[in-house]
Protein backbone atom coordinates (compact mmCIF):
# COMPACT_ATOMS: atom_id res chain seq x y z
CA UNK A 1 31.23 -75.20 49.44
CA UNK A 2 27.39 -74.93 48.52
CA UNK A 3 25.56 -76.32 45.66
CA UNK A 4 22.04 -76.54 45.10
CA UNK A 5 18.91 -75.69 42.61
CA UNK A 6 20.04 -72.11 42.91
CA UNK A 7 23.84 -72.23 41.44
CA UNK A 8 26.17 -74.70 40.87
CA UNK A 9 28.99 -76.00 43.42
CA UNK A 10 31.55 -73.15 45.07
CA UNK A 11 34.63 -74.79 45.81
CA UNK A 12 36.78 -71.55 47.31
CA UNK A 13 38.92 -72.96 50.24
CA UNK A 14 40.28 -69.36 50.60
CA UNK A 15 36.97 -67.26 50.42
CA UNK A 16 35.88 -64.47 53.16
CA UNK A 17 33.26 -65.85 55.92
CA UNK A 18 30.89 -63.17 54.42
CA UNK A 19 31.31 -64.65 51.12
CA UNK A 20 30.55 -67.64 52.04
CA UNK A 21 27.38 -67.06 53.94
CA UNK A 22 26.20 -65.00 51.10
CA UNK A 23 26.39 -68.39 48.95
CA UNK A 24 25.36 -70.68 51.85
CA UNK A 25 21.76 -68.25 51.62
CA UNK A 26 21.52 -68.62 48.21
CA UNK A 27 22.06 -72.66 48.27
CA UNK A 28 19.97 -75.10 49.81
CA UNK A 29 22.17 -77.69 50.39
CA UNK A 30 25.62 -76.69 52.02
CA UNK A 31 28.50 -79.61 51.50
CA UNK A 32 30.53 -80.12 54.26
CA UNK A 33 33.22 -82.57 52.99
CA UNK A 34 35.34 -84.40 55.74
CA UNK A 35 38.45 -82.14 56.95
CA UNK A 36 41.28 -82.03 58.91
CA UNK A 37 38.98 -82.53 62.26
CA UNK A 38 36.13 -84.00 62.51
CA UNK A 39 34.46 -80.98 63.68
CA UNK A 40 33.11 -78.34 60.86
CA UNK A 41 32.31 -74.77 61.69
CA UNK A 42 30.59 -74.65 58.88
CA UNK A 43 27.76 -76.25 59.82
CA UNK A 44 27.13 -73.66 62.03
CA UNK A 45 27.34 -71.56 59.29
CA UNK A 46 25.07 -73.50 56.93
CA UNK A 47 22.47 -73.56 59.49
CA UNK A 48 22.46 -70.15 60.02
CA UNK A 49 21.84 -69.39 56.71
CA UNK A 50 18.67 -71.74 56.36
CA UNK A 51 20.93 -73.80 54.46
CA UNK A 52 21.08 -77.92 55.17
CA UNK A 53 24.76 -79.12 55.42
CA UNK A 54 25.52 -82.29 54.29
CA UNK A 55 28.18 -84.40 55.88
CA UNK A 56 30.54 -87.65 55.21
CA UNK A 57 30.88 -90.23 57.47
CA UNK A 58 28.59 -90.12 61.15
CA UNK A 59 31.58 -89.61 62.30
CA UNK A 60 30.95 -85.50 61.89
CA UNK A 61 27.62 -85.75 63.88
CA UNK A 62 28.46 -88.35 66.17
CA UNK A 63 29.87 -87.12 69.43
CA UNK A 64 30.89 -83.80 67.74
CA UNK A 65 27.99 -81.64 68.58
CA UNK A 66 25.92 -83.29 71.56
CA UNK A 67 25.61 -79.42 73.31
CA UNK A 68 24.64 -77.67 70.05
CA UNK A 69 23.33 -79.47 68.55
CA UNK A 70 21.54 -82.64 70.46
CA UNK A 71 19.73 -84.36 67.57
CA UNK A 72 22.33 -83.62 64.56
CA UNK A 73 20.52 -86.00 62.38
CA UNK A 74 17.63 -83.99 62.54
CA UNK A 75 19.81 -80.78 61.28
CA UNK A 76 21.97 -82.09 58.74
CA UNK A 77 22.37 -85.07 56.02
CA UNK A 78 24.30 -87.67 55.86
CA UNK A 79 25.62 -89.18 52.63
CA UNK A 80 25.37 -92.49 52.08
CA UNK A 81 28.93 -94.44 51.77
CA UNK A 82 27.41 -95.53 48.25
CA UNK A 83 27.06 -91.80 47.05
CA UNK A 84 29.99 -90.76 48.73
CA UNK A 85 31.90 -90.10 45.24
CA UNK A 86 29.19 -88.76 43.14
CA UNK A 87 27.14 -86.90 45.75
CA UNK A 88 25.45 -84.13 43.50
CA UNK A 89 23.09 -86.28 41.54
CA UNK A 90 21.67 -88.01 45.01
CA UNK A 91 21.03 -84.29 46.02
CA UNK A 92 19.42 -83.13 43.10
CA UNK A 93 16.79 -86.48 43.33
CA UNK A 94 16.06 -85.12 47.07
CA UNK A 95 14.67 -82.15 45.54
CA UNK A 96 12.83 -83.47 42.50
């Protein structure tokens, strides 16, 4: 999904790729909410598209990535365990 000052959260877990892109451009922040792995091809995605994915649990970053991406922290956002069930209004104060 994406959400950010330029629409509101997509939550499509059957959407195209290109469909997806297209909203990950026109987001700035690109949610990446844990999965069945720990790894996420869409943060590849969400980079891509100059849009910053945001992760739960280090888990994600740790360990996951250390060829692609070698300073993960640096590319994406982790939120914090106490924002972990209301994550959209700690996003929006990023931006303010």
């Amino acid at each position: 999904g994406s959400s950010g000052g330029h629409g509101s959260c997509l939550v499509e877990p059957r959407t195209d790729r290109l469909s997806v892109r297209r909203a990950y451009a026109n987001a700035t922040f690109c949610l990446q909410p844990p999965g069945d792995t720990a790894t996420r091809s869409g943060i590849f995605d969400a980079l891509l598209c100059a849009c910053v994915p945001v992760v739960w649990g280090a888990r994600t970053l740790e360990g996951q990535y250390p060829v692609h991406l070698p300073q993960p922290w640096e590319a994406a956002l982790l939120v914090p365990p106490e924002h972990e069930e209301n994550v959209l209004p700690w996003l929006a104060a990023l931006v303010e």
